[in-house]
PDB file of N, CA and C in Angstrom:
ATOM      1  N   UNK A   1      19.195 -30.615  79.934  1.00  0.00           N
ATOM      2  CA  UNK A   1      19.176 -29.602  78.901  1.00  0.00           C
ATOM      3  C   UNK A   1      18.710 -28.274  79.480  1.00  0.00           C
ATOM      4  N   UNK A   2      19.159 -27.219  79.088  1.00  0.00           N
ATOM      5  CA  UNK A   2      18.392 -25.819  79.116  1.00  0.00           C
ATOM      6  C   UNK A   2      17.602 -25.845  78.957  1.00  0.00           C
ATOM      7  N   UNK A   3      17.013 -25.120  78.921  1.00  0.00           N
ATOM      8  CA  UNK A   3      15.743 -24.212  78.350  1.00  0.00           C
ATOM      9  C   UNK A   3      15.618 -22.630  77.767  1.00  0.00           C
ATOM     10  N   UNK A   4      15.713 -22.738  76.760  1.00  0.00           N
ATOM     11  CA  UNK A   4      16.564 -21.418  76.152  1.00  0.00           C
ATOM     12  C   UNK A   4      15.107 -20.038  76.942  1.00  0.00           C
ATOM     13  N   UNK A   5      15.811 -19.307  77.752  1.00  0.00           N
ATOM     14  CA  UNK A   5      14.882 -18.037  77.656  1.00  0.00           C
ATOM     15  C   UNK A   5      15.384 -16.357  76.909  1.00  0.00           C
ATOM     16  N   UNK A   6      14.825 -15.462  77.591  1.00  0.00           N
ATOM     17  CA  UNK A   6      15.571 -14.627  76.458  1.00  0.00           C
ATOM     18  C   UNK A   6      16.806 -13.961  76.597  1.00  0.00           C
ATOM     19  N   UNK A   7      17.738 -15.056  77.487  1.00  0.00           N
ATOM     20  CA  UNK A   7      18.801 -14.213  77.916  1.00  0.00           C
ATOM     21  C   UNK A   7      19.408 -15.535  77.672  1.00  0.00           C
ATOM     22  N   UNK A   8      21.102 -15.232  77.279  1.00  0.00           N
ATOM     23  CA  UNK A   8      22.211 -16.678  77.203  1.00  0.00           C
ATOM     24  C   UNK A   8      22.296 -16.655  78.587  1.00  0.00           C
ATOM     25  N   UNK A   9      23.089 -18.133  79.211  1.00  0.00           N
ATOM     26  CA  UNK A   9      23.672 -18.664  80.117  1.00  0.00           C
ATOM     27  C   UNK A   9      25.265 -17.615  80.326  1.00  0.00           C
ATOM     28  N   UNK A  10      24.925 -16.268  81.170  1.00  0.00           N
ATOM     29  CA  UNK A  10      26.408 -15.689  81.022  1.00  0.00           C
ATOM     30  C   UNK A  10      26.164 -14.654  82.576  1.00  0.00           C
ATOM     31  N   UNK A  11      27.598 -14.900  83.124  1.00  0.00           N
ATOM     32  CA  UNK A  11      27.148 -13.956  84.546  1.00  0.00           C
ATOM     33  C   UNK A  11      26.658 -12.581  84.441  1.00  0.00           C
ATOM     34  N   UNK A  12      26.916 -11.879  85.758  1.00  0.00           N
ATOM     35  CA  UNK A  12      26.281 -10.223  85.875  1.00  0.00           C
ATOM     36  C   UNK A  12      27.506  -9.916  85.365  1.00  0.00           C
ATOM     37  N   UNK A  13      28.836 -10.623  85.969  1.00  0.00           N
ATOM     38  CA  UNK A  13      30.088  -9.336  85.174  1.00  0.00           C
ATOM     39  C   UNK A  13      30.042  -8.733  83.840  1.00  0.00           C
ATOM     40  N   UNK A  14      29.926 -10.118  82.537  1.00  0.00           N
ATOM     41  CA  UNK A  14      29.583 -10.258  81.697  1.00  0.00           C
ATOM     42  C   UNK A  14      28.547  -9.741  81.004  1.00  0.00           C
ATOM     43  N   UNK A  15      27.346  -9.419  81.976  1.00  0.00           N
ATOM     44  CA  UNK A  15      26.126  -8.903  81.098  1.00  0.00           C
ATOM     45  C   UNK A  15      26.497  -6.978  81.323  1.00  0.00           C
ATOM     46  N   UNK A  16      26.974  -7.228  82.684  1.00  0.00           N
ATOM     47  CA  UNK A  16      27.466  -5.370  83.084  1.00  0.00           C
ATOM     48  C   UNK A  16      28.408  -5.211  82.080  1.00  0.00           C
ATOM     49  N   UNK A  17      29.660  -5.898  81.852  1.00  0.00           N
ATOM     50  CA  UNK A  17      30.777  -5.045  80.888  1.00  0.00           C
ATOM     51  C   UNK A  17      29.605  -4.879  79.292  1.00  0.00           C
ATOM     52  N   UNK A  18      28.929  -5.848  78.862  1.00  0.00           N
ATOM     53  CA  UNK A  18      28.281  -5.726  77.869  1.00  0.00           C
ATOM     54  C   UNK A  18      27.757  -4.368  77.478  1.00  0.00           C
ATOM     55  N   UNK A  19      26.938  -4.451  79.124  1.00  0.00           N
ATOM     56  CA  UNK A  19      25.843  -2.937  79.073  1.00  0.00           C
ATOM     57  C   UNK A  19      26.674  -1.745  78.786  1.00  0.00           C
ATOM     58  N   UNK A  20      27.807  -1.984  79.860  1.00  0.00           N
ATOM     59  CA  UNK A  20      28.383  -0.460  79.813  1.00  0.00           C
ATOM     60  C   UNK A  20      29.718  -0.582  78.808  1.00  0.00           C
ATOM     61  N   UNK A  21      29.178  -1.477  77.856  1.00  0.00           N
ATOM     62  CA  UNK A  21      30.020  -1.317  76.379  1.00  0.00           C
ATOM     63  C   UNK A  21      31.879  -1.450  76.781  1.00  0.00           C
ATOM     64  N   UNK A  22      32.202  -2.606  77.914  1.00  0.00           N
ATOM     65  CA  UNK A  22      33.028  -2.411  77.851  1.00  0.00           C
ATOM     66  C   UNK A  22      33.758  -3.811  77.448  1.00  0.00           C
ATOM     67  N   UNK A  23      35.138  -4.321  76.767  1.00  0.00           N
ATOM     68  CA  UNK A  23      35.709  -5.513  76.019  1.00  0.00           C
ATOM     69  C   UNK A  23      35.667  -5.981  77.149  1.00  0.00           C
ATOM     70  N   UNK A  24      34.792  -7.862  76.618  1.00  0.00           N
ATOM     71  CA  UNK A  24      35.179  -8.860  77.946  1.00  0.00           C
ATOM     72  C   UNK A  24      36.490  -9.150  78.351  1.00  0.00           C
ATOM     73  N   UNK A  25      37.606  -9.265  77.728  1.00  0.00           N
ATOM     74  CA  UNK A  25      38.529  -9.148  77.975  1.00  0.00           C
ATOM     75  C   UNK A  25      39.403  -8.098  79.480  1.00  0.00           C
ATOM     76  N   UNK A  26      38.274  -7.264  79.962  1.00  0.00           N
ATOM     77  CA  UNK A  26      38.816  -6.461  80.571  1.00  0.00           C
ATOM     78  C   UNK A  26      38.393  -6.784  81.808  1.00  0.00           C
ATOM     79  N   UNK A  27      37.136  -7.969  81.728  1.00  0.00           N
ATOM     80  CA  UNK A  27      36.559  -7.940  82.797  1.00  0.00           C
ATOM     81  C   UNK A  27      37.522  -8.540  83.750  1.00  0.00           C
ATOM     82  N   UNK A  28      38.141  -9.261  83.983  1.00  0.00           N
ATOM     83  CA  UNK A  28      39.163  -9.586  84.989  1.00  0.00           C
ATOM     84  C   UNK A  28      39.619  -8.486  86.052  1.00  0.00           C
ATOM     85  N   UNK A  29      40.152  -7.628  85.114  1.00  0.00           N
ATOM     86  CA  UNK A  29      40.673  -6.477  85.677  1.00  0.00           C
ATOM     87  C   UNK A  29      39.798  -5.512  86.526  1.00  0.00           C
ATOM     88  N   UNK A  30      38.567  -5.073  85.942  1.00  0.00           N
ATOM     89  CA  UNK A  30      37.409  -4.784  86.232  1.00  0.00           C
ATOM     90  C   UNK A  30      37.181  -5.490  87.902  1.00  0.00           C
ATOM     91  N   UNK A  31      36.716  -7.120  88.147  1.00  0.00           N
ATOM     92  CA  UNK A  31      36.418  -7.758  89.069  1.00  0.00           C
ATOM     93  C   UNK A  31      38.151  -7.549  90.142  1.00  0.00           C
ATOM     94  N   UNK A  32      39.147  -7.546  89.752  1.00  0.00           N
ATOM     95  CA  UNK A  32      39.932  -7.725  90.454  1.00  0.00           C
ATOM     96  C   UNK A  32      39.821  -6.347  91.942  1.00  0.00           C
ATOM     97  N   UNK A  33      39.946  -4.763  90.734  1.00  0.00           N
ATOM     98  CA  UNK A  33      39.164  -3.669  91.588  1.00  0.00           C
ATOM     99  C   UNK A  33      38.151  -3.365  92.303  1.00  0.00           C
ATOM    100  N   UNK A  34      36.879  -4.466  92.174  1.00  0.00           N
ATOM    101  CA  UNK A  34      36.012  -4.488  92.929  1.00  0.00           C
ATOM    102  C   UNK A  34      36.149  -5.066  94.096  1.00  0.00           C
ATOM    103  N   UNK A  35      36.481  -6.324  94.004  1.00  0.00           N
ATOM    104  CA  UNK A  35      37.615  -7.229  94.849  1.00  0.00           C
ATOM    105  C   UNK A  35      38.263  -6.287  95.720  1.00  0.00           C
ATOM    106  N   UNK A  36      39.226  -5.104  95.619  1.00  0.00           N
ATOM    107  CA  UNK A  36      40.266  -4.817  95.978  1.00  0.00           C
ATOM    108  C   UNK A  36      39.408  -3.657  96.872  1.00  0.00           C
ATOM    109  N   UNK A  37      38.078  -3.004  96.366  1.00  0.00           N
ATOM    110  CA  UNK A  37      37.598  -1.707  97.021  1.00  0.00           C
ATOM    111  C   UNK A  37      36.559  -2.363  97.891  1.00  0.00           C
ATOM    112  N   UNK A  38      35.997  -3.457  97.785  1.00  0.00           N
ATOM    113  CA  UNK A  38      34.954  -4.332  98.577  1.00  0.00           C
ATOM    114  C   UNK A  38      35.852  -4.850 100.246  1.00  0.00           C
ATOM    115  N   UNK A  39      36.912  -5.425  99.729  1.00  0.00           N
ATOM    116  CA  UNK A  39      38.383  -5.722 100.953  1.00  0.00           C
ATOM    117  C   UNK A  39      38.493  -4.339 101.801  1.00  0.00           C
ATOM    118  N   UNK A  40      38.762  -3.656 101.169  1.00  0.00           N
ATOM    119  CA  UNK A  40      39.180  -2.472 102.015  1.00  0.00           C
ATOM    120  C   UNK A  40      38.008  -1.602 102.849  1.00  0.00           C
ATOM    121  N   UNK A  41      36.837  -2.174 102.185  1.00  0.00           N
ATOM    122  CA  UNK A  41      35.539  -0.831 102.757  1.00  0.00           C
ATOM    123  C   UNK A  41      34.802  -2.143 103.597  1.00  0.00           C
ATOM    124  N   UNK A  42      35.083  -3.016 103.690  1.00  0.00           N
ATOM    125  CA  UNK A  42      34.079  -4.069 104.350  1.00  0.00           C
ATOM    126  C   UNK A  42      34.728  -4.514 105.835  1.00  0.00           C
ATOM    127  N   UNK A  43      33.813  -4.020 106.909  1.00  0.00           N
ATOM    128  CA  UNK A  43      34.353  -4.498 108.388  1.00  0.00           C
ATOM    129  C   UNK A  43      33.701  -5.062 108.603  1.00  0.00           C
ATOM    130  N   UNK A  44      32.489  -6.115 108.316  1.00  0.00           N
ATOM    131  CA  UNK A  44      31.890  -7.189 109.013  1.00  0.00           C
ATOM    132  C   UNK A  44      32.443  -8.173 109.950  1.00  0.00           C
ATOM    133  N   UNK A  45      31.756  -8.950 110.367  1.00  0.00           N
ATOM    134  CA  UNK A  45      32.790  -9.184 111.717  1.00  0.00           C
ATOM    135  C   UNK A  45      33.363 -10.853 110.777  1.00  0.00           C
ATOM    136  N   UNK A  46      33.507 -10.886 109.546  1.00  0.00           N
ATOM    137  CA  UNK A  46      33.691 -12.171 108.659  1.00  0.00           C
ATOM    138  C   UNK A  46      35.020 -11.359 108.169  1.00  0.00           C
ATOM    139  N   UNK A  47      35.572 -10.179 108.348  1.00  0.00           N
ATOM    140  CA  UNK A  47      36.331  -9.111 106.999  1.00  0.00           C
ATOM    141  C   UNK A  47      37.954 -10.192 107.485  1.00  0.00           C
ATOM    142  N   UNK A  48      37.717 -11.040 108.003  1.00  0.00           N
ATOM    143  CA  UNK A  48      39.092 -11.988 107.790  1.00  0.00           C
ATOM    144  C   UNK A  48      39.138 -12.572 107.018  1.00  0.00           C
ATOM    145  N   UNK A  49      38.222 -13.006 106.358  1.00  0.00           N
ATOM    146  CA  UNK A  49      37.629 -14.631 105.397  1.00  0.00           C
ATOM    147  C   UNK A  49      37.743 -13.718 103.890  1.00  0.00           C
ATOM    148  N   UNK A  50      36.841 -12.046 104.094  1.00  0.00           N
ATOM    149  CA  UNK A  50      36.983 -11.607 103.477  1.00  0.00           C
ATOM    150  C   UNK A  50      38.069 -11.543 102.785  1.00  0.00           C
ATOM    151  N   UNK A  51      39.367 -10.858 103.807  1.00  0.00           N
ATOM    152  CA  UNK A  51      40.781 -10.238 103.344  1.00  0.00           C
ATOM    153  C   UNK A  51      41.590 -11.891 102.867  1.00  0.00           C
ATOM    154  N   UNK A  52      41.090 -12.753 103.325  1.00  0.00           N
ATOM    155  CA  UNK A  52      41.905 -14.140 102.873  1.00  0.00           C
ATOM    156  C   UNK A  52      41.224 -15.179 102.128  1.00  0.00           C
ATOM    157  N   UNK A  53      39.805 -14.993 101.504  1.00  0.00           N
ATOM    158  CA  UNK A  53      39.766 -16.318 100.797  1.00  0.00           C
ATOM    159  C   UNK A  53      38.483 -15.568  99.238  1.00  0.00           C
ATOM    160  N   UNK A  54      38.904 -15.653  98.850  1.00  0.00           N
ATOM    161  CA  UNK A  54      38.271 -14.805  97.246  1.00  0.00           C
ATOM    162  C   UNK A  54      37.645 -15.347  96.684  1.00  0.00           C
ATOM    163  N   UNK A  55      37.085 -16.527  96.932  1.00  0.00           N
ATOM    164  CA  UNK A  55      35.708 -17.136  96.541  1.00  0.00           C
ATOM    165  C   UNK A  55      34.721 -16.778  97.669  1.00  0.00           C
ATOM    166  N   UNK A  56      35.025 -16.747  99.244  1.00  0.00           N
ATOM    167  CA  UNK A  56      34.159 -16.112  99.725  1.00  0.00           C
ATOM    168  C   UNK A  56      34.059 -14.544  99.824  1.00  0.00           C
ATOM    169  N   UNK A  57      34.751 -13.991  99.575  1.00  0.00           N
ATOM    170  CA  UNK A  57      35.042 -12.412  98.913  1.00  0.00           C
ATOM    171  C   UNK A  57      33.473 -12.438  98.005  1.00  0.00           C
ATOM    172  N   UNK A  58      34.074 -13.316  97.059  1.00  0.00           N
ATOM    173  CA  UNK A  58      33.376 -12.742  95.881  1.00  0.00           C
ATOM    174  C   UNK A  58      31.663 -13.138  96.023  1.00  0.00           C
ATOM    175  N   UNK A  59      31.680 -14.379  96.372  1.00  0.00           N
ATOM    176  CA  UNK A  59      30.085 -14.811  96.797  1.00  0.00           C
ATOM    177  C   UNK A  59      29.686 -13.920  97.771  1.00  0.00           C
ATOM    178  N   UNK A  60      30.179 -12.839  98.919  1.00  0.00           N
ATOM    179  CA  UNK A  60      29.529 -11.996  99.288  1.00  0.00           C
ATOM    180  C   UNK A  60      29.169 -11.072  98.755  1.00  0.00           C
ATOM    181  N   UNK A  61      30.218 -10.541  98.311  1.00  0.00           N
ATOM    182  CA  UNK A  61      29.863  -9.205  96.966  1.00  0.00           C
ATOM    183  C   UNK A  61      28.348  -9.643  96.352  1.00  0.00           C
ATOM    184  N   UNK A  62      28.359 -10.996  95.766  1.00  0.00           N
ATOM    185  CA  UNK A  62      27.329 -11.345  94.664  1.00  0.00           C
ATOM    186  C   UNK A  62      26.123 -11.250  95.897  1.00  0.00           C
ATOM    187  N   UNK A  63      26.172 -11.643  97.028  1.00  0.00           N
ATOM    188  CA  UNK A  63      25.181 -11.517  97.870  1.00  0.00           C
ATOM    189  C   UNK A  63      24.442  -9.962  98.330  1.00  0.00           C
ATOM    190  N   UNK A  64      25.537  -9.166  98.387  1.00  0.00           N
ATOM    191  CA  UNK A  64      24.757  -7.723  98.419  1.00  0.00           C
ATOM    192  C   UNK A  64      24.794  -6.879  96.841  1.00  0.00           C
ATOM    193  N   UNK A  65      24.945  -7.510  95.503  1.00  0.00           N
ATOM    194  CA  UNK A  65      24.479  -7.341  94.577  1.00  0.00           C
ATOM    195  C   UNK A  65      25.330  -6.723  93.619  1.00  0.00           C
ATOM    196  N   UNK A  66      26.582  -7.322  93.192  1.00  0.00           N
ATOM    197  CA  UNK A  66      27.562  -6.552  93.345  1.00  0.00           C
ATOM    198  C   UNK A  66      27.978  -7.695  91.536  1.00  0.00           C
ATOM    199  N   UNK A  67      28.129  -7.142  90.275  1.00  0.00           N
ATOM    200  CA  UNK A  67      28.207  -8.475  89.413  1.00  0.00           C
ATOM    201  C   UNK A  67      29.519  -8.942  89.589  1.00  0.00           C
ATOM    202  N   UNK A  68      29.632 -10.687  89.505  1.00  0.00           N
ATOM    203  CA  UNK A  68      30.936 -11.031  89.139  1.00  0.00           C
ATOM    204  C   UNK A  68      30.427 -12.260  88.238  1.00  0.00           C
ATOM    205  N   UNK A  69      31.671 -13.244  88.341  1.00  0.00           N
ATOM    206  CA  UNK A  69      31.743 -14.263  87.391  1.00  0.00           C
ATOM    207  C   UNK A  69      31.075 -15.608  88.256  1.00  0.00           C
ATOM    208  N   UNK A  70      30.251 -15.228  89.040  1.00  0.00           N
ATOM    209  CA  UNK A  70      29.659 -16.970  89.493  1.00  0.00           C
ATOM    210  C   UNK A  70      27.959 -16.730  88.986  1.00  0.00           C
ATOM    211  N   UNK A  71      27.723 -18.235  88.834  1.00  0.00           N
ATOM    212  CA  UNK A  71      26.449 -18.260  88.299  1.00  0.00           C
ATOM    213  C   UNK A  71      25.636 -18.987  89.931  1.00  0.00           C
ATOM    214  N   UNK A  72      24.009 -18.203  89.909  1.00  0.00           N
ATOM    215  CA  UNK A  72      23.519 -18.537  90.657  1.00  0.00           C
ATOM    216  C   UNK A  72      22.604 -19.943  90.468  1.00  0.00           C
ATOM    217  N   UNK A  73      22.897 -20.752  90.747  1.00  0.00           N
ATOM    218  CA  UNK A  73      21.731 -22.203  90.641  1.00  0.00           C
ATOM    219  C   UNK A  73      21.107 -22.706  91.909  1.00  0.00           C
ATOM    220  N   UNK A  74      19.922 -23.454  91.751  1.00  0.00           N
ATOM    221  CA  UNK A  74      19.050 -23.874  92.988  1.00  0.00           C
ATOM    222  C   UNK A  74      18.509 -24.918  92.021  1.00  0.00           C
ATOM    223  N   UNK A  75      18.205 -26.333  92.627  1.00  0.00           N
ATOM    224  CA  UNK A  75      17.396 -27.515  92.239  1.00  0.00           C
ATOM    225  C   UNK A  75      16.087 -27.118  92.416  1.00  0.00           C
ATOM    226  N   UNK A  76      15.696 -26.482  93.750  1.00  0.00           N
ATOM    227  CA  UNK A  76      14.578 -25.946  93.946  1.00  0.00           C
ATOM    228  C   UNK A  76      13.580 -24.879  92.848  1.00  0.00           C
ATOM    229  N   UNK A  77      12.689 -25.484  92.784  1.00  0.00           N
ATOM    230  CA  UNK A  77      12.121 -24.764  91.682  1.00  0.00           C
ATOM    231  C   UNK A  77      11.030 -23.352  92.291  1.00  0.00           C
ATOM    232  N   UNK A  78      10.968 -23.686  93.826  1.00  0.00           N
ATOM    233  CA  UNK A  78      10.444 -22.651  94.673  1.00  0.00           C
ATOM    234  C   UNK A  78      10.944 -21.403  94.750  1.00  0.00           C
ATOM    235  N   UNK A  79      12.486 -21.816  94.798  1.00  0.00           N
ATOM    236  CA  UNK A  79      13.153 -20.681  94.982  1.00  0.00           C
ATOM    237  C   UNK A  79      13.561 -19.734  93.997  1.00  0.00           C
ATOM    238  N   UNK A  80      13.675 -20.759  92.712  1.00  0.00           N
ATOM    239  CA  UNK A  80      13.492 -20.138  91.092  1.00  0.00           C
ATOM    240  C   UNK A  80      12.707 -19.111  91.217  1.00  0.00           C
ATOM    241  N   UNK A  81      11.225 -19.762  91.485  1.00  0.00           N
ATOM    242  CA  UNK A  81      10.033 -18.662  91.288  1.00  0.00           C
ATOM    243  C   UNK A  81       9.917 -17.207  91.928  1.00  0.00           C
ATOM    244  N   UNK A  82      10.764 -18.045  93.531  1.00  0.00           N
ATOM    245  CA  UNK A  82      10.622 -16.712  93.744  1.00  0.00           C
ATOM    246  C   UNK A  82      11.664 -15.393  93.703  1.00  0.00           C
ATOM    247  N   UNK A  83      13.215 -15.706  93.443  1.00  0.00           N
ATOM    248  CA  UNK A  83      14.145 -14.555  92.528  1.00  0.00           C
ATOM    249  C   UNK A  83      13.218 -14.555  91.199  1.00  0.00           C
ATOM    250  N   UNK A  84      12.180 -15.112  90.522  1.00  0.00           N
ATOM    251  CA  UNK A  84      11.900 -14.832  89.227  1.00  0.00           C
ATOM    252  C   UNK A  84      10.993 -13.615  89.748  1.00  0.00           C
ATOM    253  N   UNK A  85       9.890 -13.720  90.682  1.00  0.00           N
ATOM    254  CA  UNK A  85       8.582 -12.991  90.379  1.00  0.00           C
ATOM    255  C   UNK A  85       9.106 -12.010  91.610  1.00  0.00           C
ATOM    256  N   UNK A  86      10.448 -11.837  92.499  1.00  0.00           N
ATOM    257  CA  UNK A  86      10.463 -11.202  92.986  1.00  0.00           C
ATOM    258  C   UNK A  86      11.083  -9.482  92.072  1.00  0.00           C
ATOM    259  N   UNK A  87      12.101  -9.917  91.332  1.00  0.00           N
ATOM    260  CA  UNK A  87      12.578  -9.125  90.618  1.00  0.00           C
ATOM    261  C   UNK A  87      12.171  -8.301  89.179  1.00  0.00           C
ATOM    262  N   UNK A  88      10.788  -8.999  89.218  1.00  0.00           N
ATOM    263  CA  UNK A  88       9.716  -8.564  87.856  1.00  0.00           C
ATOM    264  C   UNK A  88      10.013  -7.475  87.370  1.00  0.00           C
ATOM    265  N   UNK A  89       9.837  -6.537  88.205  1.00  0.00           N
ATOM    266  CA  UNK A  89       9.828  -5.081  87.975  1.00  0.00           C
ATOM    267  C   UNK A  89      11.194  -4.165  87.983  1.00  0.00           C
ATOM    268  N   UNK A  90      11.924  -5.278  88.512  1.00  0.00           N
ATOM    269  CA  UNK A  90      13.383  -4.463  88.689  1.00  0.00           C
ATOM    270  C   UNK A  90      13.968  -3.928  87.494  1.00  0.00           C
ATOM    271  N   UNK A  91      14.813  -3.294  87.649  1.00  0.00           N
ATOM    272  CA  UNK A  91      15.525  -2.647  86.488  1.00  0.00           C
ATOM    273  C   UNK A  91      16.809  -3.405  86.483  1.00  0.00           C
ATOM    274  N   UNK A  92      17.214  -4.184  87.185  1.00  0.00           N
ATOM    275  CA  UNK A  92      18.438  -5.089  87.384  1.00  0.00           C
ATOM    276  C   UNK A  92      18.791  -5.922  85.712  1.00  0.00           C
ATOM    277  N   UNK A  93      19.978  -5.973  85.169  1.00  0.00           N
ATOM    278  CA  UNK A  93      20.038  -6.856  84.324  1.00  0.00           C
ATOM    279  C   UNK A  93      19.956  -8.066  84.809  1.00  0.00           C
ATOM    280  N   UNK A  94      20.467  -8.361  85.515  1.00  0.00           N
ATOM    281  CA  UNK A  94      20.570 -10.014  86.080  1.00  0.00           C
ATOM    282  C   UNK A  94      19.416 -10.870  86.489  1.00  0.00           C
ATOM    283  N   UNK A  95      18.549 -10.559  86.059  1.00  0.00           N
ATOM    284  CA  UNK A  95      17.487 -11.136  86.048  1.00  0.00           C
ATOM    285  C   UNK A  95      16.333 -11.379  85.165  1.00  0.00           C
ATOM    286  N   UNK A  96      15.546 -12.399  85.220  1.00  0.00           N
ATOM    287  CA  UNK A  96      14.466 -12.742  84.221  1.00  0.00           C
ATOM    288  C   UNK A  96      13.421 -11.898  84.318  1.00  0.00           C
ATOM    289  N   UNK A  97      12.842 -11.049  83.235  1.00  0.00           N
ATOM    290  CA  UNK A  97      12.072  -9.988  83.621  1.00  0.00           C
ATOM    291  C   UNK A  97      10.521 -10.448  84.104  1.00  0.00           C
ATOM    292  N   UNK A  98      10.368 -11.374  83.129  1.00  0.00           N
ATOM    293  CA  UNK A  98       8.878 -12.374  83.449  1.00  0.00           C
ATOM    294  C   UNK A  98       8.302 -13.255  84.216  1.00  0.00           C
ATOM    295  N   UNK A  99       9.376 -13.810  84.814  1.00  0.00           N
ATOM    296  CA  UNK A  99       9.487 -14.563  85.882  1.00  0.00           C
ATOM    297  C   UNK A  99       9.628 -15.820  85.228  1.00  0.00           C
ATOM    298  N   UNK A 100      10.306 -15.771  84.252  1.00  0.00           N
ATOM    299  CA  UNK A 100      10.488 -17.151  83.612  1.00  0.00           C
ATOM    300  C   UNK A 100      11.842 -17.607  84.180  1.00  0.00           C
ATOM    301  N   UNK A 101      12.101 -19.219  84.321  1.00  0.00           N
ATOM    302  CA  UNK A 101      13.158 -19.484  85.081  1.00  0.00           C
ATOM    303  C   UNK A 101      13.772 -20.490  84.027  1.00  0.00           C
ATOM    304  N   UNK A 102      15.222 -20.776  83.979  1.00  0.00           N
ATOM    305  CA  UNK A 102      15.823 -21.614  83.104  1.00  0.00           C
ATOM    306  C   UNK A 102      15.841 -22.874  83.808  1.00  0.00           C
ATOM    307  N   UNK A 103      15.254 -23.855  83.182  1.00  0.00           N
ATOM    308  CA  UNK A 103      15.837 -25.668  83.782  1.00  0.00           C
ATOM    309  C   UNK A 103      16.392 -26.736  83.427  1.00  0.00           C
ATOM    310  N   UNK A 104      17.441 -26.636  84.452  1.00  0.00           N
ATOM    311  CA  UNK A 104      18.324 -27.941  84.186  1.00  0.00           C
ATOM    312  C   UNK A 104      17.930 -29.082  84.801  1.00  0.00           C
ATOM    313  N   UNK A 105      17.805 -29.939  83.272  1.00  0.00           N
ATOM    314  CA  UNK A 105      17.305 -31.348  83.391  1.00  0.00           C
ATOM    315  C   UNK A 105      18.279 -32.503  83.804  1.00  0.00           C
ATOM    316  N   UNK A 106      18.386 -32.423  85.276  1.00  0.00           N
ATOM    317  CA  UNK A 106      19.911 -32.889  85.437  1.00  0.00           C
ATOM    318  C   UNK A 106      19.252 -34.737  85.866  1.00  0.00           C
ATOM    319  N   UNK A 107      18.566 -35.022  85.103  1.00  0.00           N
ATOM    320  CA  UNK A 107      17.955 -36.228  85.112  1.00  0.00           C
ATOM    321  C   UNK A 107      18.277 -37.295  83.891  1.00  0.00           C
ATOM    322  N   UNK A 108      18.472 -36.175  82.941  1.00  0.00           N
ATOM    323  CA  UNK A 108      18.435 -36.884  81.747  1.00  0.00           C
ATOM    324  C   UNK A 108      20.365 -37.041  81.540  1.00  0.00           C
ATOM    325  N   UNK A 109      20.102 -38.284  80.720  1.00  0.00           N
ATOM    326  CA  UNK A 109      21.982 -39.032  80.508  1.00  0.00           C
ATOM    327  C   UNK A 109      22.424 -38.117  79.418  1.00  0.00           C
ATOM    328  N   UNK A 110      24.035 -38.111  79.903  1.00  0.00           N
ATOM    329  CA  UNK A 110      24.592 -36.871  79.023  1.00  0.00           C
ATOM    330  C   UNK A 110      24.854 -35.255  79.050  1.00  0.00           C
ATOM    331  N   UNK A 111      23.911 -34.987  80.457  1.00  0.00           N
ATOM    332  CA  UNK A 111      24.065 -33.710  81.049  1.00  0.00           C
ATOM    333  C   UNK A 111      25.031 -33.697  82.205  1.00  0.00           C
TER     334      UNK A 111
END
């Protein structure tokens, strides 16, 4: 089960089109251009994997902070704590402001 905190279960794309008031519906389109300007401006010495595989595209983007549609999870409850109490103060939507962390009870039958 969850644990309801004060934010739903919904990515950064999702919480960004929200903020900047724009229809979810658009977000596709939205991520596709980020996609498309991230490809073209990125020479890391990976920008092959980049230009050819769009799940690792996109999990890099999400790695230098960039919103899309994947959700971040860890079993680790260490590591919870520390994206929780690292980002306290941030102004970032994507994050728990209190350092409260959501948990999945992936123990219990039916989840």
């Amino acid at each position: 089960m969850v644990k309801h905190s004060k934010w739903e279960l919904e990515t950064t794309l999702e919480r960004y089109c929200k903020l900047a008031k724009y229809d979810l519906p658009d977000a596709p389109g939205i991520e596709a251009e980020m996609i498309r300007s991230f490809q073209r401006l990125y020479f890391g010495e990976d920008r092959n994997d980049v230009l050819t595989d769009k799940l690792y595209c996109i999990s890099l983007m999400r790695h230098y902070g960039a919103p899309c549609r994947l959700l971040d999870f860890t079993y680790s409850k260490d590591i919870a704590i520390y994206f929780g109490i690292e980002c306290a103060f941030d102004n970032a939507p994507n994050v728990i402001k209190d350092g409260e962390t959501d948990k999945l009870d992936y123990e219990s039958p039916g989840v």
